[in-house]
N, C-alpha and C. Protein backbone atom coordinates (compact mmCIF):
# COMPACT_ATOMS: atom_id res chain seq x y z
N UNK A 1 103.78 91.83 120.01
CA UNK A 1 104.24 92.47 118.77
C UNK A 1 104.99 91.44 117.91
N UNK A 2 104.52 91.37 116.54
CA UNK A 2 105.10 90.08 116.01
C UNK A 2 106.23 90.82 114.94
N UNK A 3 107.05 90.20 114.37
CA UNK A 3 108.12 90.87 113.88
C UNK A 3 107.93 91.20 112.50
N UNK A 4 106.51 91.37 111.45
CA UNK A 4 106.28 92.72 110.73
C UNK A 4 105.90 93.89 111.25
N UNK A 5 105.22 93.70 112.41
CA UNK A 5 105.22 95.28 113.61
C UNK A 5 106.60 95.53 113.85
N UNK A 6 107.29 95.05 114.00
CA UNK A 6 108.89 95.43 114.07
C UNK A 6 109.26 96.08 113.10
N UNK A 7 109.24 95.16 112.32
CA UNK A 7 109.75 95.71 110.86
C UNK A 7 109.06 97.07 110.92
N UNK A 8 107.69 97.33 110.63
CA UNK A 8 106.76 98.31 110.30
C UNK A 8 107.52 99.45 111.17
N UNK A 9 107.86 99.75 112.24
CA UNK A 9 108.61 100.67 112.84
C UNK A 9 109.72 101.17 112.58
N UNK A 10 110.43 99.96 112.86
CA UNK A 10 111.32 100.19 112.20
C UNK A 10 111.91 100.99 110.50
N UNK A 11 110.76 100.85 109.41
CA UNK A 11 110.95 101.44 108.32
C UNK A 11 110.47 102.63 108.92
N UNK A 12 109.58 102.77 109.93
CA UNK A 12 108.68 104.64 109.76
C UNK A 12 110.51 105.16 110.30
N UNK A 13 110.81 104.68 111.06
CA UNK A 13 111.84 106.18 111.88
C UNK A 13 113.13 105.88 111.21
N UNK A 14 113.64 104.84 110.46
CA UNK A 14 114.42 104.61 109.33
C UNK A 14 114.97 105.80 108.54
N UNK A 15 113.55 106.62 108.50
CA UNK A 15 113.91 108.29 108.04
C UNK A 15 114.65 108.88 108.61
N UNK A 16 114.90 108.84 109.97
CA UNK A 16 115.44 109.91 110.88
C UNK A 16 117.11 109.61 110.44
N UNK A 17 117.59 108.17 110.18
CA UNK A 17 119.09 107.90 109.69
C UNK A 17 119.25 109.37 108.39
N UNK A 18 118.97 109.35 107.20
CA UNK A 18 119.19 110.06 106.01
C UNK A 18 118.89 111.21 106.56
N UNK A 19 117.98 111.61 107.35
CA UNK A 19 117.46 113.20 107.84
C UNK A 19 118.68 113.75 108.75
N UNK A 20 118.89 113.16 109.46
CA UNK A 20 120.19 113.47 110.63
C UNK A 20 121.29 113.25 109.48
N UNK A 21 122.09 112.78 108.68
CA UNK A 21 123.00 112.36 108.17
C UNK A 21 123.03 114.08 107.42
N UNK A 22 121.77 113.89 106.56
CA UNK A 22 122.05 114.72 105.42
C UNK A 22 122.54 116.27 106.28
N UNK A 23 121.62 116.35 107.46
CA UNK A 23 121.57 117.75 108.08
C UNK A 23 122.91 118.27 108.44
N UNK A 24 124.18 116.91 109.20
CA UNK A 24 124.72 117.15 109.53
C UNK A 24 126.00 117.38 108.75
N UNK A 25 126.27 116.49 107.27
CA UNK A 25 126.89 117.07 106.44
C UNK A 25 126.15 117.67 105.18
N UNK A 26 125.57 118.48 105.34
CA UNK A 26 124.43 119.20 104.40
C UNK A 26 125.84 120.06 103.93
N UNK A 27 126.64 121.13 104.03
CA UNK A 27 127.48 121.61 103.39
C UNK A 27 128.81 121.37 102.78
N UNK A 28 128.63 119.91 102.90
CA UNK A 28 129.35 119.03 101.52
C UNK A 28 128.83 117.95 100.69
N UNK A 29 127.39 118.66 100.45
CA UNK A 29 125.95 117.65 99.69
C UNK A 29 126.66 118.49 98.39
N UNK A 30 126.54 117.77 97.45
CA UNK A 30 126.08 118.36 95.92
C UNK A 30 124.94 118.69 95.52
N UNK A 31 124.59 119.10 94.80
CA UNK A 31 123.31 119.55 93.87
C UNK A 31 122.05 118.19 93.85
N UNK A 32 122.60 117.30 93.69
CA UNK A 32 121.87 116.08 93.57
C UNK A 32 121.33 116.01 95.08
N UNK A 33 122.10 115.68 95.37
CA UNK A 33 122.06 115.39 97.10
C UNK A 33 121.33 116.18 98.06
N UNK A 34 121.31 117.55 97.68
CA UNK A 34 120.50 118.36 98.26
C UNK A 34 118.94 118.51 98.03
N UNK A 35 118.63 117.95 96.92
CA UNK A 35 117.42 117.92 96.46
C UNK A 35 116.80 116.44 96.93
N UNK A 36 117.75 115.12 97.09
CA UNK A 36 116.94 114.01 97.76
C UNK A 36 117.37 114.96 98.79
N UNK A 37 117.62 115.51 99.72
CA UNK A 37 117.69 115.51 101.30
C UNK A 37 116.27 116.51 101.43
N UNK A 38 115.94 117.58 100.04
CA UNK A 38 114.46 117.86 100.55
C UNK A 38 113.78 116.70 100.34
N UNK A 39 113.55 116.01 99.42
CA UNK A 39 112.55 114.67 100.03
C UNK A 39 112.56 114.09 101.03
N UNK A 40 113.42 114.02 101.73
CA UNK A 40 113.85 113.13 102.72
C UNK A 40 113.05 114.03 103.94
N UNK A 41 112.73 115.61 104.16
CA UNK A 41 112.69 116.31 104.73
C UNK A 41 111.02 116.40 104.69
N UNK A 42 111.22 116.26 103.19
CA UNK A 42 109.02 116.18 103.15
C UNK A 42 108.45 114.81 103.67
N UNK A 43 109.27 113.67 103.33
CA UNK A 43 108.75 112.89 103.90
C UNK A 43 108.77 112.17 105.42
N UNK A 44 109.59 112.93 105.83
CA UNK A 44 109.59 112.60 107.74
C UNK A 44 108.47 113.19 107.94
N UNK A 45 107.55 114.58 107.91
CA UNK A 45 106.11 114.70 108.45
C UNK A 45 104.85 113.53 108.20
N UNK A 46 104.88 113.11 107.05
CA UNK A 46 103.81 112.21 107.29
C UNK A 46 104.51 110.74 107.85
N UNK A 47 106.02 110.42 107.77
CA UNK A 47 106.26 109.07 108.27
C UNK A 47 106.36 109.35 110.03
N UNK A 48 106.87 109.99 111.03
CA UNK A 48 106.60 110.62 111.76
C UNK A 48 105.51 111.04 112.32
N UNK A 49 104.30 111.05 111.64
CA UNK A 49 102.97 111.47 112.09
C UNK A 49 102.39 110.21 112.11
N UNK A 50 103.01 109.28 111.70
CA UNK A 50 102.08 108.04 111.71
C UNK A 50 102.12 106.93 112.65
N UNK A 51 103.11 107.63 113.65
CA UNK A 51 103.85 107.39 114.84
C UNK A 51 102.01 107.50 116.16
N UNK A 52 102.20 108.56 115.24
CA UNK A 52 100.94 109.30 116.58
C UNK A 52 100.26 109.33 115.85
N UNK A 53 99.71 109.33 114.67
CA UNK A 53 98.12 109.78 113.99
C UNK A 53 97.47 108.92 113.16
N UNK A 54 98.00 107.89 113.52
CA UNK A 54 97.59 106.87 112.80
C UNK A 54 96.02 106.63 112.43
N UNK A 55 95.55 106.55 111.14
CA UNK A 55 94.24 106.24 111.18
C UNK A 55 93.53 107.92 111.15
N UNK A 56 94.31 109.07 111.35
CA UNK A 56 93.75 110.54 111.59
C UNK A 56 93.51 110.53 110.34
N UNK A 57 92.65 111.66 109.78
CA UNK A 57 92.39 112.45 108.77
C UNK A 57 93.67 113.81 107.88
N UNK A 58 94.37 114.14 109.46
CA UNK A 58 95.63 114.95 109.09
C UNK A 58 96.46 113.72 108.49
N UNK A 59 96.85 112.75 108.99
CA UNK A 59 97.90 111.57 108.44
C UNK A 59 97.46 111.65 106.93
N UNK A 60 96.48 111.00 106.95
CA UNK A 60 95.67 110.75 105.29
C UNK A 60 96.35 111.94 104.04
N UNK A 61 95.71 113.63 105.03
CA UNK A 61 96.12 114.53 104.31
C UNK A 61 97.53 114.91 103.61
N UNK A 62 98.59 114.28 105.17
CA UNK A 62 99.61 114.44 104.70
C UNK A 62 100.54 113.60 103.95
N UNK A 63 99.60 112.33 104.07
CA UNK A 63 100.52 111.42 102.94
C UNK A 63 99.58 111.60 101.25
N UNK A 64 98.85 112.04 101.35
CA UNK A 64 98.02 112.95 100.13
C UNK A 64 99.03 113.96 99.29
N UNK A 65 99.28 114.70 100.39
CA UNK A 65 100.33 116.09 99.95
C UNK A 65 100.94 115.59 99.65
N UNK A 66 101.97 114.75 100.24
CA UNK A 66 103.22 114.50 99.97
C UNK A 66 103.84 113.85 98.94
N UNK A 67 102.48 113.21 97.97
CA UNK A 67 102.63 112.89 97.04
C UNK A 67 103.15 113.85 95.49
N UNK A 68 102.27 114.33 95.29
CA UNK A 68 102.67 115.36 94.44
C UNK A 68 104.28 116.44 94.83
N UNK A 69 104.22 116.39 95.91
CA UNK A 69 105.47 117.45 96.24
C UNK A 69 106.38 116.49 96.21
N UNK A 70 106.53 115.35 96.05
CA UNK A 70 107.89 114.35 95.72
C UNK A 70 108.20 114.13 94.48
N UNK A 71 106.65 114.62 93.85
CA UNK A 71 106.92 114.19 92.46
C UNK A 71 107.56 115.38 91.52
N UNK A 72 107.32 116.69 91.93
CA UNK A 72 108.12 117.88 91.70
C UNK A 72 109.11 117.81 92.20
N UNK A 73 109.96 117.39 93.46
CA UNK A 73 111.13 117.65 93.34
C UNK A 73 112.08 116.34 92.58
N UNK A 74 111.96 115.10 92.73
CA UNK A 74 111.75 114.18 91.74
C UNK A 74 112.17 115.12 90.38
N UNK A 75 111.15 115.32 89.65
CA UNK A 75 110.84 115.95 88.30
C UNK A 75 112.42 117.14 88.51
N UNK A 76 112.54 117.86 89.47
CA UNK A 76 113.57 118.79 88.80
C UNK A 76 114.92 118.22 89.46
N UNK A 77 115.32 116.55 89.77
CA UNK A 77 116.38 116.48 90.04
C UNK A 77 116.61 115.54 88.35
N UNK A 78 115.95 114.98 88.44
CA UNK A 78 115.86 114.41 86.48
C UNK A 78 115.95 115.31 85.76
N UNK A 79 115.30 116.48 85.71
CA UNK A 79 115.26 117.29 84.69
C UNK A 79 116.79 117.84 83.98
N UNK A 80 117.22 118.01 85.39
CA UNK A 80 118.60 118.73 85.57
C UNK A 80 120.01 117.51 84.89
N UNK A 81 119.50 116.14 85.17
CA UNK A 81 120.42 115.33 84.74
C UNK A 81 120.01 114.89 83.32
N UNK A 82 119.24 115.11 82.54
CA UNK A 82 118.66 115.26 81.41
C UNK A 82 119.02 116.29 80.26
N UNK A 83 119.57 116.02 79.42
CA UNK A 83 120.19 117.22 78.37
C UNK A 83 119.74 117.06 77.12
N UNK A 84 119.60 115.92 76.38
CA UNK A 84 118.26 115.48 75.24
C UNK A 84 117.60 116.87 75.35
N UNK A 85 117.37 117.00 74.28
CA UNK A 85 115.93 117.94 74.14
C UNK A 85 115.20 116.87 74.33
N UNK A 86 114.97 115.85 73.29
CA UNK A 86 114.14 115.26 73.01
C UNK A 86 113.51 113.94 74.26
N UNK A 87 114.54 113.76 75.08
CA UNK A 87 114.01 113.34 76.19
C UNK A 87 113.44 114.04 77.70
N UNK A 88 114.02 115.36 77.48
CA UNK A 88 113.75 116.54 78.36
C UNK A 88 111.88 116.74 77.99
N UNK A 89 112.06 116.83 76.63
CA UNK A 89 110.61 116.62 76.08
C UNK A 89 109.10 116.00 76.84
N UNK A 90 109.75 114.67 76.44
CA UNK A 90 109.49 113.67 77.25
C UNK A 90 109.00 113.43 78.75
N UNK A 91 110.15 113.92 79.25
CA UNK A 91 109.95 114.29 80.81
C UNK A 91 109.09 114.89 81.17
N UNK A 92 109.14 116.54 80.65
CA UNK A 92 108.10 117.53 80.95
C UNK A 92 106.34 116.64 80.39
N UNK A 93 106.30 116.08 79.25
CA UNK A 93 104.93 115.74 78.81
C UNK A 93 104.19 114.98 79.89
N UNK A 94 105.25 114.14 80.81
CA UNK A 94 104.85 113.18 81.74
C UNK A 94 104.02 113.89 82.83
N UNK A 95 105.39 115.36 82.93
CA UNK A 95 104.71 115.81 84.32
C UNK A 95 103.34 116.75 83.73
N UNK A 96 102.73 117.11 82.83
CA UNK A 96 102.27 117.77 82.42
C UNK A 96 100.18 116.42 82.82
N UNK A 97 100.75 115.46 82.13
CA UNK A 97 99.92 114.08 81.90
C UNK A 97 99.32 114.23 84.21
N UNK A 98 100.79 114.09 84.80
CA UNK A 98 100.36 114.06 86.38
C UNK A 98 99.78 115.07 86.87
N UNK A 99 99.93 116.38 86.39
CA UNK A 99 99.19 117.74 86.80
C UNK A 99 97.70 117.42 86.52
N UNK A 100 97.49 116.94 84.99
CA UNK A 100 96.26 117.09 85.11
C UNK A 100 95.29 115.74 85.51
N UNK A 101 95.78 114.89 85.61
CA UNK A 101 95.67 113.75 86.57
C UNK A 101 95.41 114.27 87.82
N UNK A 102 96.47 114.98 88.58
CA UNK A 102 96.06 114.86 89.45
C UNK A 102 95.32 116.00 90.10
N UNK A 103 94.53 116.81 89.21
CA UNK A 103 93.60 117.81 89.70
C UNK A 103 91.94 117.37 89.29
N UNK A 104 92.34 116.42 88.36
CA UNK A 104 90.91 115.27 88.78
C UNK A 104 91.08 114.22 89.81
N UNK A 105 92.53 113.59 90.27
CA UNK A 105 92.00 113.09 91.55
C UNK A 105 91.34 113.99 93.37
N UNK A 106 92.31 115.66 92.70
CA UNK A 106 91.83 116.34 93.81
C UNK A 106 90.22 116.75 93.86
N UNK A 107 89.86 116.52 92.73
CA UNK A 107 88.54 116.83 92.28
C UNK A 107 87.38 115.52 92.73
N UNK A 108 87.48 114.50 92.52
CA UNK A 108 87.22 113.46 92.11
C UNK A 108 87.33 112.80 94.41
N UNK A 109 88.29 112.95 94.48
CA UNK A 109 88.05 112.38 95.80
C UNK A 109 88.81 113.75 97.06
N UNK A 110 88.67 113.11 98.36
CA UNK A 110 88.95 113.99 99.52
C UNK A 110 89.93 113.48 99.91
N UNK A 111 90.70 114.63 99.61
CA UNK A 111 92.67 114.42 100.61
C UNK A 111 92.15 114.16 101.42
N UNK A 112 91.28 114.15 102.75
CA UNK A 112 91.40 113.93 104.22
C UNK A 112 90.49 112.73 104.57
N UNK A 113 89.96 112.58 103.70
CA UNK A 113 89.34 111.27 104.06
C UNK A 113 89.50 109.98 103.27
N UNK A 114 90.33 110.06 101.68
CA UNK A 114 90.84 108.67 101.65
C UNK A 114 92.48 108.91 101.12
N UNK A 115 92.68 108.31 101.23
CA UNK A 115 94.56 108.21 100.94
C UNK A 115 94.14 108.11 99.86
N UNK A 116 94.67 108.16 98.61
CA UNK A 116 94.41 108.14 96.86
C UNK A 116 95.67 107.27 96.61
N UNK A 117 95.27 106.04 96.53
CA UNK A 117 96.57 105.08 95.84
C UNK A 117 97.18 105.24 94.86
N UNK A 118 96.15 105.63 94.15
CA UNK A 118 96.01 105.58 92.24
C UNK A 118 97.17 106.90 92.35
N UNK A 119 96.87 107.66 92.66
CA UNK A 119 98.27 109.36 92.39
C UNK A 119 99.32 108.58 92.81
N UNK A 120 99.85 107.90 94.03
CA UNK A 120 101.04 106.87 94.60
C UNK A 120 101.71 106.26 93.27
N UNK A 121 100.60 105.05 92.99
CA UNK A 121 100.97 104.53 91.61
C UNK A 121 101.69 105.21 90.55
N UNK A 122 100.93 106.01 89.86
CA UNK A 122 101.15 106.99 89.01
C UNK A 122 102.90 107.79 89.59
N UNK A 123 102.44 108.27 90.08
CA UNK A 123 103.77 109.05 90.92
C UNK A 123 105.13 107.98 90.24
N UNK A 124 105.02 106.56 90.94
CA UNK A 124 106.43 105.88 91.18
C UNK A 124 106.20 105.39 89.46
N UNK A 125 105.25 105.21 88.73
CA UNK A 125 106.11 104.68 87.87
C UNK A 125 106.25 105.72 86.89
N UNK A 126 105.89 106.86 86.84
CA UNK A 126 106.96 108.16 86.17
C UNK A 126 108.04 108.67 86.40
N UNK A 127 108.84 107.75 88.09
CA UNK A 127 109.54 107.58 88.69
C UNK A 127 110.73 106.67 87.28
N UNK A 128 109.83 105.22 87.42
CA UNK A 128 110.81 104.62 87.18
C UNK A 128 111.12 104.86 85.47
N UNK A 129 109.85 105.10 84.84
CA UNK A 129 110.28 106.32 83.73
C UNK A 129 111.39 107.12 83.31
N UNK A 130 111.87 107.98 84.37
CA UNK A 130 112.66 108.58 84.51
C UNK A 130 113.71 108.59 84.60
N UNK A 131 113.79 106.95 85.39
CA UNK A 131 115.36 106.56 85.49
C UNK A 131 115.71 105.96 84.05
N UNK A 132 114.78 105.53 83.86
CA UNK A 132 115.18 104.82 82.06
C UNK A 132 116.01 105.98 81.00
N UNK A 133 114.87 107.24 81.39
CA UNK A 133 115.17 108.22 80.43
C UNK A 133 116.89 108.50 81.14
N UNK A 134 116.74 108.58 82.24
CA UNK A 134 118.10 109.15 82.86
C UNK A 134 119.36 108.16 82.23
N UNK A 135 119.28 106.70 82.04
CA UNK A 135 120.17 105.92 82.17
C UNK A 135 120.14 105.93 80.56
N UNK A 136 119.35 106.53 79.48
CA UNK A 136 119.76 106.44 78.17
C UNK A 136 120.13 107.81 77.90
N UNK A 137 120.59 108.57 78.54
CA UNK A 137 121.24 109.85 78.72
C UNK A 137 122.68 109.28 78.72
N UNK A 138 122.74 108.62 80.35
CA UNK A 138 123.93 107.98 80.24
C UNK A 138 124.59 107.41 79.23
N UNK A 139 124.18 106.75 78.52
CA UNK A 139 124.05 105.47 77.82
C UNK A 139 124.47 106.44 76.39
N UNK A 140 124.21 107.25 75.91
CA UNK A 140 124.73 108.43 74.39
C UNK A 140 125.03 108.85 74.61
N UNK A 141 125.88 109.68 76.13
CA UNK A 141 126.97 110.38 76.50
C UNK A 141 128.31 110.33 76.56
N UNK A 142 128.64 110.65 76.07
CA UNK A 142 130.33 110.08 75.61
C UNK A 142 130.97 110.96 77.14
N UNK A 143 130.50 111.87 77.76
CA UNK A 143 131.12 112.21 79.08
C UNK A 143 130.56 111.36 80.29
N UNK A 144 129.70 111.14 80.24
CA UNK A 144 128.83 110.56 81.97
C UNK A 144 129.10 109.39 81.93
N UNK A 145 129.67 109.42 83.12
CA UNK A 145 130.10 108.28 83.94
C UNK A 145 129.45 108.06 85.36
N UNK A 146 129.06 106.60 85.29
CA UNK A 146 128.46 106.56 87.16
C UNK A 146 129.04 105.30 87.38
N UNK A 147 129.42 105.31 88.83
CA UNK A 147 129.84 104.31 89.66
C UNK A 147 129.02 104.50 90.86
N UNK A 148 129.57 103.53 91.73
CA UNK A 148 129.61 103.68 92.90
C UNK A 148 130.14 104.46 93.89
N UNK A 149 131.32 105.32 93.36
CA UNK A 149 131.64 106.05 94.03
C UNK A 149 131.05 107.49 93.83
N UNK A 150 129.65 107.93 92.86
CA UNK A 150 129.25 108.81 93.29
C UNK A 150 127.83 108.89 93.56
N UNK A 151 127.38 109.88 94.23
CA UNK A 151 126.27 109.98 95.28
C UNK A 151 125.11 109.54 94.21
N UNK A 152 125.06 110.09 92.95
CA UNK A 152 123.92 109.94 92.06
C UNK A 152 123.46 108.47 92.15
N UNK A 153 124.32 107.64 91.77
CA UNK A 153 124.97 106.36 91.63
C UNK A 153 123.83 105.48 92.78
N UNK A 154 124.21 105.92 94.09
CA UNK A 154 122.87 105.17 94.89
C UNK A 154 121.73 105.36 95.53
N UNK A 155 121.39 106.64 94.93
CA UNK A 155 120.20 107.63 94.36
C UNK A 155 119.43 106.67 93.58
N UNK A 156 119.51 106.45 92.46
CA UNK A 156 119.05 105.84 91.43
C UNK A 156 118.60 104.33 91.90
N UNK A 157 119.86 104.00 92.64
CA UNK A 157 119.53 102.14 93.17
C UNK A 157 118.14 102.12 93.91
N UNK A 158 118.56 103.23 94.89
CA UNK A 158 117.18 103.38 96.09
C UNK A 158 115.54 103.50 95.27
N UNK A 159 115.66 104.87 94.24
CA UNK A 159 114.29 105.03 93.61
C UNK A 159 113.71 103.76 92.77
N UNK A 160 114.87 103.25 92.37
CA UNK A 160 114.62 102.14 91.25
C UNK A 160 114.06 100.51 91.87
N UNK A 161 114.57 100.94 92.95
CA UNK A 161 113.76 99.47 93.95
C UNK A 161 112.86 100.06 94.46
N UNK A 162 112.47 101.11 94.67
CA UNK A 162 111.44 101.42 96.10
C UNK A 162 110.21 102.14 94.96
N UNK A 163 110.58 102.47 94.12
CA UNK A 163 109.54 103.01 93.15
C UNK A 163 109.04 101.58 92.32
N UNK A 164 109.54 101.06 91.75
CA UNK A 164 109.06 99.29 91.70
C UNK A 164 108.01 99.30 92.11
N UNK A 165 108.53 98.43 93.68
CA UNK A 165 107.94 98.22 94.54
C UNK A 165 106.67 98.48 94.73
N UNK A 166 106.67 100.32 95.11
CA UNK A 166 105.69 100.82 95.11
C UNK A 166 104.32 100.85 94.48
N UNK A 167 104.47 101.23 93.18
CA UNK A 167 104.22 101.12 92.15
C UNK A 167 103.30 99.97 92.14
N UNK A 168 103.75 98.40 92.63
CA UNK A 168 102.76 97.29 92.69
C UNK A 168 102.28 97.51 93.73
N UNK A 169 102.59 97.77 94.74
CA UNK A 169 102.30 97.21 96.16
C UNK A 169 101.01 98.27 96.34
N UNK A 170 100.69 99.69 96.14
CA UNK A 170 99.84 100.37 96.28
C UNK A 170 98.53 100.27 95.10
N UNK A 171 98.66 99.59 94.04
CA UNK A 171 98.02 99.29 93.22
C UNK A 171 96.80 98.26 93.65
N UNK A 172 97.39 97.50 94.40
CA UNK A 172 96.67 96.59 95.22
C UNK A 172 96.51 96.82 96.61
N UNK A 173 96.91 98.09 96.96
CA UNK A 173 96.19 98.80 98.15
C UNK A 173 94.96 98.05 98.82
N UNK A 174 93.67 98.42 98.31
CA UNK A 174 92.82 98.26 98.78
C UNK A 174 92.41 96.89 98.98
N UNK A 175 92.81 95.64 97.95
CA UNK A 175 92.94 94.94 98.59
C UNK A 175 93.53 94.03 99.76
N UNK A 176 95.06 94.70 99.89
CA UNK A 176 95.67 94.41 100.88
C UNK A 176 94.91 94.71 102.19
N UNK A 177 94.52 95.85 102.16
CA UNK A 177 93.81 96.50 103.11
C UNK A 177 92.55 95.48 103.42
N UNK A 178 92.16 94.82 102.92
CA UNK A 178 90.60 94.18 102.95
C UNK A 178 90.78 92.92 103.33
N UNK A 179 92.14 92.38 103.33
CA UNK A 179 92.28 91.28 103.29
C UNK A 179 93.74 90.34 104.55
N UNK A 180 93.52 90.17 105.78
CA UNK A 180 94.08 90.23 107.04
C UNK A 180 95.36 88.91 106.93
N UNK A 181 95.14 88.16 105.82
CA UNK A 181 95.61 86.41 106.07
C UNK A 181 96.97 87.27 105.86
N UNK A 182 97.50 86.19 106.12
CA UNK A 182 98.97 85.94 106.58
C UNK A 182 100.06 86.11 104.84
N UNK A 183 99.99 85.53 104.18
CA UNK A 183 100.27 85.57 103.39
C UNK A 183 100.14 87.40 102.76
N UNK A 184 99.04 88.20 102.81
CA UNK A 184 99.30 89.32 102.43
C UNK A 184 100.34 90.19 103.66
N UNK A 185 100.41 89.89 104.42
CA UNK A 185 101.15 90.73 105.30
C UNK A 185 102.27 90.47 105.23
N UNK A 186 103.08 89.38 104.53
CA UNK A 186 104.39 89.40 103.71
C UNK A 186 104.54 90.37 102.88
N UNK A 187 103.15 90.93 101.66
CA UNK A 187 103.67 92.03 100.92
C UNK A 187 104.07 93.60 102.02
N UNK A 188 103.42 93.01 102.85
CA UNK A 188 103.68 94.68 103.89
C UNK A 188 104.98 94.43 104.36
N UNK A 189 105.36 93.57 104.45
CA UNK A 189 106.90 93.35 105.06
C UNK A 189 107.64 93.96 104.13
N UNK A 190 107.48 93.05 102.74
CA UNK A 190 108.29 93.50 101.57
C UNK A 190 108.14 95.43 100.97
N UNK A 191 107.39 95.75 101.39
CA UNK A 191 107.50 96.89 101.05
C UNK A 191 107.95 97.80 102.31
N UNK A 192 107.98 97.61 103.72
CA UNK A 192 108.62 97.96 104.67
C UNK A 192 110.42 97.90 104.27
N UNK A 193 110.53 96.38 103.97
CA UNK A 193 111.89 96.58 103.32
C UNK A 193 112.63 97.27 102.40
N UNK A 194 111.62 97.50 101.42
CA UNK A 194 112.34 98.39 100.31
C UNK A 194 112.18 99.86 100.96
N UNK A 195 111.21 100.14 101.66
CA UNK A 195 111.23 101.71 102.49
C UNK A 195 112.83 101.64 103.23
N UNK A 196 112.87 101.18 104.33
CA UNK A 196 114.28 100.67 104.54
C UNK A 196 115.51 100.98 104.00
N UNK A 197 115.34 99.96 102.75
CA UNK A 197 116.58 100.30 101.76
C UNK A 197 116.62 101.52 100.91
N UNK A 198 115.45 102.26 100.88
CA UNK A 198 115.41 103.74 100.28
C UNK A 198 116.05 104.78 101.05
N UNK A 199 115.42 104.13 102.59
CA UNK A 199 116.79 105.59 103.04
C UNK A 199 118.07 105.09 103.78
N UNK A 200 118.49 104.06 103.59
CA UNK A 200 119.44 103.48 103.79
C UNK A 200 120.48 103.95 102.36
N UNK A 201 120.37 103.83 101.46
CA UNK A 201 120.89 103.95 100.15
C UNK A 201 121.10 105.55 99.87
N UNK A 202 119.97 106.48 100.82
CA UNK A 202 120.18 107.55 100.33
C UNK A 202 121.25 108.43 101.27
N UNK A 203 121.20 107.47 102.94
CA UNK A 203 122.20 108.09 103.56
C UNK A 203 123.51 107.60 103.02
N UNK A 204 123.65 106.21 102.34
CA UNK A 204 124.87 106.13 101.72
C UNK A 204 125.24 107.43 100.52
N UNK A 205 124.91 107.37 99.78
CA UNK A 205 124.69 108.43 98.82
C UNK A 205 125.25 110.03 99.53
N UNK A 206 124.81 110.18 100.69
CA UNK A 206 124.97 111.46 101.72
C UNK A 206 126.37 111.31 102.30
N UNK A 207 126.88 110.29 102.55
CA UNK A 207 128.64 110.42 102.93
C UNK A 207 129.14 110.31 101.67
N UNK A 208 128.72 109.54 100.75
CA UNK A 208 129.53 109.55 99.28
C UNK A 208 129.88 110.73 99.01
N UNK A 209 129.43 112.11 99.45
CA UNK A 209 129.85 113.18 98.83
C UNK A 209 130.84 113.65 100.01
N UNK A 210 131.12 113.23 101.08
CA UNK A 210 132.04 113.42 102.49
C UNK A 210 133.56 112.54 101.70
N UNK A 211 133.54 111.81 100.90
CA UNK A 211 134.70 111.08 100.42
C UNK A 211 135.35 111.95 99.41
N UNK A 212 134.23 112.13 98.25
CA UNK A 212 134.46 113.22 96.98
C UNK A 212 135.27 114.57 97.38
N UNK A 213 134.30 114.90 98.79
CA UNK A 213 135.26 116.46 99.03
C UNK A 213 136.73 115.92 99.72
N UNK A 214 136.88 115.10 100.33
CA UNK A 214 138.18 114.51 100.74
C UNK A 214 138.98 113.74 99.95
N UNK A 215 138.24 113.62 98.84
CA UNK A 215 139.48 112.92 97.64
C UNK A 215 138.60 113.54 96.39
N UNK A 216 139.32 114.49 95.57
CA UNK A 216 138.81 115.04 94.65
C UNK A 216 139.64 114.60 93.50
């Protein structure tokens, strides 16, 4: 086992840190917080299944699903931090653009027999969309404030690197996939890492609100 198989494991059960964290202080999560901890919750079945199903047709399916259902809850944790009409606007047109996108990719190819990169793609960078729109919210708000000391705060760090990331790294899917040399299996590292730091950032984010209720 050479040490991107390490790595590679290491990011799949990486989930279980933010999943156990969030569960166990789940009733001093905020609003924000509760909505990454359902992502966090959709995405342990297919990272978890890939433990054992690797290469299955159910795996395929469920990292298929799980696309769109990240991108709805995604969509209503932005929505909610969004007060613009006119960027609320915005928001909704995007998700409106992925609906019907992605009922020609359900059309167009088979959840169970190929993983669909292209919806992945799409997905993270309406992602990082979002944070733009989110951070020029910030940015004409004479009330909102973010630091580090609140949970939103490394929410945003996590999506904003790992949606990146994503975003390239699945774009070139298929060739990664086609192509064994050494040099591409650095990008699999690098995106193992930013998986990593996504739920690393989000279990930080998950005690950040254990401080807030203890110092208000």
């Amino acid at each position: 086992m050479n040490w991107i198989s390490i790595l590679e494991d290491f990011s799949i059960w990486i989930i279980l840190l933010p999943a156990f964290t969030g569960l166990i202080v789940f009733r001093r999560l905020d609003k924000d917080s509760r909505i990454i901890f359902v992502v966090v919750l959709l995405a342990c079945i297919p990272q978890v299944l890939k433990s054992f199903m690797d290469g299955t047709s159910l795996l395929t399916a469920a990292y298929n699903i799980y696309t769109p259902l990240e991108f709805i809850v995604y969509w209503i944790l932005f929505r909610q931090k969004i007060i613009s009409t006119h960027r609320k606007t915005i928001l909704d047109a995007m998700a409106i653009v992925f609906a019907i996108v992605s009922v020609y990719l359900i059309y167009r190819y088979n959840i169970r027999s190929r993983f669909i990169n292209e919806w992945v793609v799409l997905n993270n960078i309406f992602q990082v969309s979002w944070i733009g729109l989110c951070l020029l919210e910030f940015y004409y708000s004479d009330e909102s404030i973010i630091n580090s000391s609140q949970p939103f705060f490394w929410f945003l760090i996590a999506i904003t690197g790992y949606a990146s990331c994503t975003a390239v790294f699945f774009s070139l899917w298929h060739f990664i996939r086609n192509n064994s040399e050494a040099q591409f299996s650095i990008v699999n590292a690098i995106h193992h890492i930013f998986n990593i730091l996504l739920y690393v950032f989000f279990t930080i984010g998950f005690l950040k609100n254990c401080k807030l209720k203890d110092h208000p």
